[in-house]
Protein backbone atom coordinates (compact mmCIF):
# COMPACT_ATOMS: atom_id res chain seq x y z
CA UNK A 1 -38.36 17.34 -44.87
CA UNK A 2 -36.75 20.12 -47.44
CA UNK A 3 -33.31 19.73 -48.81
CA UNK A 4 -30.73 21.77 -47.03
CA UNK A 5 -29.64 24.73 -48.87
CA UNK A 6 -25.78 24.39 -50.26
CA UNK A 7 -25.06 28.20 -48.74
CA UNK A 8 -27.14 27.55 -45.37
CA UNK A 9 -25.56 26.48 -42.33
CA UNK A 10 -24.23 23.12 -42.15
CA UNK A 11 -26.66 20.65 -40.21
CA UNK A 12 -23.54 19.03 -38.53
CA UNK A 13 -22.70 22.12 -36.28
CA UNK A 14 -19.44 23.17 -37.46
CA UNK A 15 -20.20 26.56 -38.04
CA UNK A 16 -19.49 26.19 -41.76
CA UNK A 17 -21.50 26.50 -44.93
CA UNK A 18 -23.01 22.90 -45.90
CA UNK A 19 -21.27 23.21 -49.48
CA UNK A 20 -17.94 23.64 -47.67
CA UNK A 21 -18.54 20.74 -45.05
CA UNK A 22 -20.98 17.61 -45.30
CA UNK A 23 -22.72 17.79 -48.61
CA UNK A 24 -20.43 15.74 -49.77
CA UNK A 25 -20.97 13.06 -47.38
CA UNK A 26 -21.82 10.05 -49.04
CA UNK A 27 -22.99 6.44 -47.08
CA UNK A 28 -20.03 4.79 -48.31
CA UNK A 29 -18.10 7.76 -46.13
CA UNK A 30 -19.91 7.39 -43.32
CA UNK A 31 -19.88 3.26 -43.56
CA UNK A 32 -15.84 3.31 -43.45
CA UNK A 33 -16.30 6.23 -40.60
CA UNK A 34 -18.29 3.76 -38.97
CA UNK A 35 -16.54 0.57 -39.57
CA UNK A 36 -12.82 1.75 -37.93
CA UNK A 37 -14.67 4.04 -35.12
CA UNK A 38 -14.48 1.52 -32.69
CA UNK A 39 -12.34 3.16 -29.76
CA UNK A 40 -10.48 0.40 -27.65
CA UNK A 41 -10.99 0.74 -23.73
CA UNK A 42 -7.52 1.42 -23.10
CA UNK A 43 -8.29 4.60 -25.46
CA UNK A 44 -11.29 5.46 -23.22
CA UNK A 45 -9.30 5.07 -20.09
CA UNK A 46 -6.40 7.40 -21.13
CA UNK A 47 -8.73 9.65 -22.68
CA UNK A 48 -9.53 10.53 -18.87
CA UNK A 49 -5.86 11.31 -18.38
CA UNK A 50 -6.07 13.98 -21.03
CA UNK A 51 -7.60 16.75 -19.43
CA UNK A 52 -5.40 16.50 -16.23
CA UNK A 53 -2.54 16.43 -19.01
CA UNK A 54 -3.83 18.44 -21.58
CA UNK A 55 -3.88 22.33 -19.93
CA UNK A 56 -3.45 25.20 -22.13
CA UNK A 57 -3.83 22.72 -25.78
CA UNK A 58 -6.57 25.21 -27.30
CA UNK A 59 -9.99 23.85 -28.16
CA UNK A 60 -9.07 22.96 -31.73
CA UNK A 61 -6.23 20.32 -30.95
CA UNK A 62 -8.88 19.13 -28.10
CA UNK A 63 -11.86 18.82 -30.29
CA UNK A 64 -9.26 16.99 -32.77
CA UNK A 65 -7.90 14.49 -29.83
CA UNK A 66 -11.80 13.78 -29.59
CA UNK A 67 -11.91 12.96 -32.90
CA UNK A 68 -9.05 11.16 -33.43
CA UNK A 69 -10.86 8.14 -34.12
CA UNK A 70 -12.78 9.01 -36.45
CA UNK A 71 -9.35 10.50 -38.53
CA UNK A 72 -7.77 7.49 -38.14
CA UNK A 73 -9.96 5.77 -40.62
CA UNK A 74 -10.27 8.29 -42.94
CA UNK A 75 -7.62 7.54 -45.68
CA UNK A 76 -7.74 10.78 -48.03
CA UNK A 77 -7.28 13.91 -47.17
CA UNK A 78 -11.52 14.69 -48.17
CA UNK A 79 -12.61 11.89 -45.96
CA UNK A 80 -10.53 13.18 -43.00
CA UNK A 81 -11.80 16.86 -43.34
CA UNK A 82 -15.35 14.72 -43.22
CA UNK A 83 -14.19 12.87 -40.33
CA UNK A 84 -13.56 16.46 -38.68
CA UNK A 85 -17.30 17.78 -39.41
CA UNK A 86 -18.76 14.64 -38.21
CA UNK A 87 -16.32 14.57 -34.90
CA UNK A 88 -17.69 18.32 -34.15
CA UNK A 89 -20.76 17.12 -34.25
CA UNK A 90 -20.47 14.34 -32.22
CA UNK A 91 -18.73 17.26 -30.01
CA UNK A 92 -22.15 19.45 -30.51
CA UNK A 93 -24.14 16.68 -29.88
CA UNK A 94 -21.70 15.48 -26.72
CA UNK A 95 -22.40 18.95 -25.06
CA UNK A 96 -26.29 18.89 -25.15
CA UNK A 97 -28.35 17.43 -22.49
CA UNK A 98 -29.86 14.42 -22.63
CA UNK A 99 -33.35 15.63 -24.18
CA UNK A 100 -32.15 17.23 -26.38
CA UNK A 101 -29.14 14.87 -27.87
CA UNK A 102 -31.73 12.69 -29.89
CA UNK A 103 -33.38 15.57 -31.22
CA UNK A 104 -30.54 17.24 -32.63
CA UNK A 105 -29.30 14.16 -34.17
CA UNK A 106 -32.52 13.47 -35.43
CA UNK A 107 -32.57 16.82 -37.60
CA UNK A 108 -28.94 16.01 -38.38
CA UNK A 109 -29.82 12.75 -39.86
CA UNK A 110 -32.94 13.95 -41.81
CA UNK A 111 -30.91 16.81 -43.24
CA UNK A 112 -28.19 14.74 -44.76
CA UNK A 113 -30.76 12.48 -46.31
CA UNK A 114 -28.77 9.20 -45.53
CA UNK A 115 -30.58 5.73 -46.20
CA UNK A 116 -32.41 4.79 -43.24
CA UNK A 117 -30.71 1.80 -42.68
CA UNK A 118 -27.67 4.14 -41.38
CA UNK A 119 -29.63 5.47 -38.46
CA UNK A 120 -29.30 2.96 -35.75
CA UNK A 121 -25.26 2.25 -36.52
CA UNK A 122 -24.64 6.28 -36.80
CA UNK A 123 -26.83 6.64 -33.51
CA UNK A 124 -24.38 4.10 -31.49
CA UNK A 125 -21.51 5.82 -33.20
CA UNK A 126 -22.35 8.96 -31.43
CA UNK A 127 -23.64 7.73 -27.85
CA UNK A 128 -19.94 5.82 -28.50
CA UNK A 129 -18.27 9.43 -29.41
CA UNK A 130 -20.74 11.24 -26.37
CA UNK A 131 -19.11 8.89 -23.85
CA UNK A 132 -15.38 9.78 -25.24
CA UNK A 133 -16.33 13.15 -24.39
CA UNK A 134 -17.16 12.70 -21.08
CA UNK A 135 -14.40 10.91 -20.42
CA UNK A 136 -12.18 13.36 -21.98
CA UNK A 137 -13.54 16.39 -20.40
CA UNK A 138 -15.39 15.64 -17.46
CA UNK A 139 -15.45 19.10 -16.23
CA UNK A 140 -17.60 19.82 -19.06
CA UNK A 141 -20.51 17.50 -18.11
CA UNK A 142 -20.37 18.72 -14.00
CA UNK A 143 -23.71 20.10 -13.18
CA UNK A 144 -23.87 22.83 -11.06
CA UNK A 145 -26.01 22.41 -7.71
């Protein structure tokens, strides 16, 4: 698999250049993201009460309420803006269907060339984060008839 390009599109989703989002990410990042990501179930049941609540908060405070575990953990200011990228793409990944989740993170993993043995823990991390989402913003996971 080829190195991703510093100016190309970051692998993560966010829209941003990879030199101003994950290249930085290093497994020590991603361990601590991973270590205090755990969201409680009282935060997964009154993460249902925010989109009755929530009307009119703009998609940037709601993708970072979705994230807001992932923030939590991050004690500097880089390691939150990395706790951002990786909480979009647990958003990106939240909003694909099923076939294609695994894929996506798949290339996502192979792109930020992250020891192997990170897989599997960054895998549950994001089924964990897909599940917030629904939660969250059920309307968003309705299939039409």
């Amino acid at each position: 698999m080829s190195k991703t390009s510093a100016n190309a599109p970051c692998p993560c989703g966010s829209g941003k250049k990879y030199k101003r989002c994950c290249m930085g990410l290093k497994t020590s990042d991603v361990k601590s993201m991973l270590a205090g990501s755990e969201a409680s179930h009282d935060d997964l049941d009154d993460a249902d009460d925010h989109e009755r609540g929530g009307g009119g908060i703009g998609i940037g405070q709601a993708m970072t309420d979705f994230a807001q575990p992932l923030i939590d953990v991050a004690d500097t200011h880089d390691k939150m803006q990395k706790a951002l990228a990786l909480g979009s793409f647990f958003w990106n990944l939240s909003v694909l269907d099923d076939d294609k989740r695994k894929e996506s993170f798949d290339a996502f993993f192979a792109n930020m060339q992250l020891p192997e043995k990170d897989r599997e823990p960054l895998w549950r991390m994001a089924l964990q984060m897909v599940e917030r989402h629904r939660l969250m913003f059920p309307r968003l996971h309705e299939r039409k008839g």
